[in-house]
C-alpha atoms as a PDB file:
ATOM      1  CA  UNK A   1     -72.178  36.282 -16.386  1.00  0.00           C
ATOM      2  CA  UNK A   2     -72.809  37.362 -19.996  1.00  0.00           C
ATOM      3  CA  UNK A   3     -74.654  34.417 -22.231  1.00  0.00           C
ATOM      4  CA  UNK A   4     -73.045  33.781 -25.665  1.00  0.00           C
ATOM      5  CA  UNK A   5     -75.861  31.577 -27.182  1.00  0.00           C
ATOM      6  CA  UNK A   6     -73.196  30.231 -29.880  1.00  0.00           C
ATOM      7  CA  UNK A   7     -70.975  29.238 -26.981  1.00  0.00           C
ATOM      8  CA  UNK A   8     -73.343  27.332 -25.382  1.00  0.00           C
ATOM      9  CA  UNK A   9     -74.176  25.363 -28.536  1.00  0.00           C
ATOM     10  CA  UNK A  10     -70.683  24.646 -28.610  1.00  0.00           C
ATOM     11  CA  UNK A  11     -70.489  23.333 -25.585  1.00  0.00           C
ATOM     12  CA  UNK A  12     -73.261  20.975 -25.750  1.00  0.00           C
ATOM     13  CA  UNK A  13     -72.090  19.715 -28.823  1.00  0.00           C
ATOM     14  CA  UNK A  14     -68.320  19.086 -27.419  1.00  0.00           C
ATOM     15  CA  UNK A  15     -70.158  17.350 -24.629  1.00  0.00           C
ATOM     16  CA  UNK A  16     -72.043  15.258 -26.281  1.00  0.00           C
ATOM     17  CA  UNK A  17     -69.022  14.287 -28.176  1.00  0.00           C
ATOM     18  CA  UNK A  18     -66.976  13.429 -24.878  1.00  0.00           C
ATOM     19  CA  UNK A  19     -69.795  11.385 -22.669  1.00  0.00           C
ATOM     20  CA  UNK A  20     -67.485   8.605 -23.990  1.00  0.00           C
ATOM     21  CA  UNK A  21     -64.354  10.036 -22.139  1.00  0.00           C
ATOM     22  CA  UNK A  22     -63.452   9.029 -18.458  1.00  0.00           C
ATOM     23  CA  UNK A  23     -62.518  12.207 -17.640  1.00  0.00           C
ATOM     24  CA  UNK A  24     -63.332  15.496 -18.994  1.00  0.00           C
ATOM     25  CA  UNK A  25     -60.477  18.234 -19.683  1.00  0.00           C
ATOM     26  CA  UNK A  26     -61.993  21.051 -18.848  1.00  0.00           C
ATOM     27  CA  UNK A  27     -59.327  23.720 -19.823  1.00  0.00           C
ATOM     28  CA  UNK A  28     -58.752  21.959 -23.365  1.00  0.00           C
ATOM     29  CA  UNK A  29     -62.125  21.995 -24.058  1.00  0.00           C
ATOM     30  CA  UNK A  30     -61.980  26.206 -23.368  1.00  0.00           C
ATOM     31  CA  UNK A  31     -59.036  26.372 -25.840  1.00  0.00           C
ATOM     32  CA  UNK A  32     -61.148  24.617 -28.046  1.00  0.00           C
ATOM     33  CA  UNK A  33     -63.774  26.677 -27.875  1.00  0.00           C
ATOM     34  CA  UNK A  34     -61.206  29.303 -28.419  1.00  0.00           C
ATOM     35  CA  UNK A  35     -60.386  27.786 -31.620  1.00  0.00           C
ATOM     36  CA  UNK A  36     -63.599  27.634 -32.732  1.00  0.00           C
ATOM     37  CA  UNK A  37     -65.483  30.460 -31.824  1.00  0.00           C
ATOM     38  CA  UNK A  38     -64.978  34.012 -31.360  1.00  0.00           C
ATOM     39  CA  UNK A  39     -66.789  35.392 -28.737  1.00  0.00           C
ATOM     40  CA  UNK A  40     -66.483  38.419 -25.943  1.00  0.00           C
ATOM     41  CA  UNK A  41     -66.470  36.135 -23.133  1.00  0.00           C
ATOM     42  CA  UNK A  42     -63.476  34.901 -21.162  1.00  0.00           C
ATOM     43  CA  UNK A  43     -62.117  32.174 -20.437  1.00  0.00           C
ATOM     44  CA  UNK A  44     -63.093  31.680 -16.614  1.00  0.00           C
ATOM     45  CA  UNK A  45     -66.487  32.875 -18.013  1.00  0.00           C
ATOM     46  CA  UNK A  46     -66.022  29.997 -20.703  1.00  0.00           C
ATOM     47  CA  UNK A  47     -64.890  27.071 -18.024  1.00  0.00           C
ATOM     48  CA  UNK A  48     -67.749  28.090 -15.701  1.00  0.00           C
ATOM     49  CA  UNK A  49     -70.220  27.078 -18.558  1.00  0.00           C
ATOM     50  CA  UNK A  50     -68.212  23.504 -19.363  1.00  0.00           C
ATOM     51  CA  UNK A  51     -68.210  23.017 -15.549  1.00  0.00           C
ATOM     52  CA  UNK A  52     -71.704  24.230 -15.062  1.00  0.00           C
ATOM     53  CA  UNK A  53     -73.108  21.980 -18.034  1.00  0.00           C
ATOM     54  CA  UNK A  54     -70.582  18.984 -17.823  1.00  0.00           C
ATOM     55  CA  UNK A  55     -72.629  18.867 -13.952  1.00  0.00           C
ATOM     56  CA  UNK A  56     -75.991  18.885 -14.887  1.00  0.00           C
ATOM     57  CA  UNK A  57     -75.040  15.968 -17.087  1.00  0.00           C
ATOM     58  CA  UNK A  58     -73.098  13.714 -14.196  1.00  0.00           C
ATOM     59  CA  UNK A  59     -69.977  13.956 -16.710  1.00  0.00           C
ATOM     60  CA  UNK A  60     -66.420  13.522 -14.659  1.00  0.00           C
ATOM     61  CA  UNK A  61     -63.917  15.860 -15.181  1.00  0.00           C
ATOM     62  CA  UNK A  62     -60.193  16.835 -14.797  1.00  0.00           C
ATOM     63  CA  UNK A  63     -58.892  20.458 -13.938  1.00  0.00           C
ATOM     64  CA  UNK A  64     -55.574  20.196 -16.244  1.00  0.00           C
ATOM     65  CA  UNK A  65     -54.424  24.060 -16.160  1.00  0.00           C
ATOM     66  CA  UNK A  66     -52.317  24.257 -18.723  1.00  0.00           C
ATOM     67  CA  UNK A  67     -48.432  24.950 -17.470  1.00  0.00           C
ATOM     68  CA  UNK A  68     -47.653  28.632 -17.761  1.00  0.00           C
END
């Protein structure tokens, strides 16, 4: 998987904003990201990250794919 270190900043920063959250929304926080950032990588390549992170923090979360 290709690193985007800007991505991961972002990432760590959304999760540190959502520890308070019961759940976290994965996919939102990818179209998020998407809002924020521009990067090359995609979005599975984006979730993997949030899931991969949000894990090594103990942090629930919710697979809401959006509806098509």
């Amino acid at each position: 998987m290709d690193i985007d270190a800007d991505v991961v900043i972002e990432v760590g920063r959304l999760l540190d904003d959502a520890e308070d959250l019961a759940t976290l929304p994965v996919h939102e926080l990818v179209k998020r990201i998407r809002t924020i950032l521009q990067t090359r990588l995609s979005d599975q390549a984006i979730e993997e990250l949030v899931v991969d992170m949000a894990t090594k923090r103990g942090l629930p979360m919710v697979f809401d794919k959006p509806a098509a």
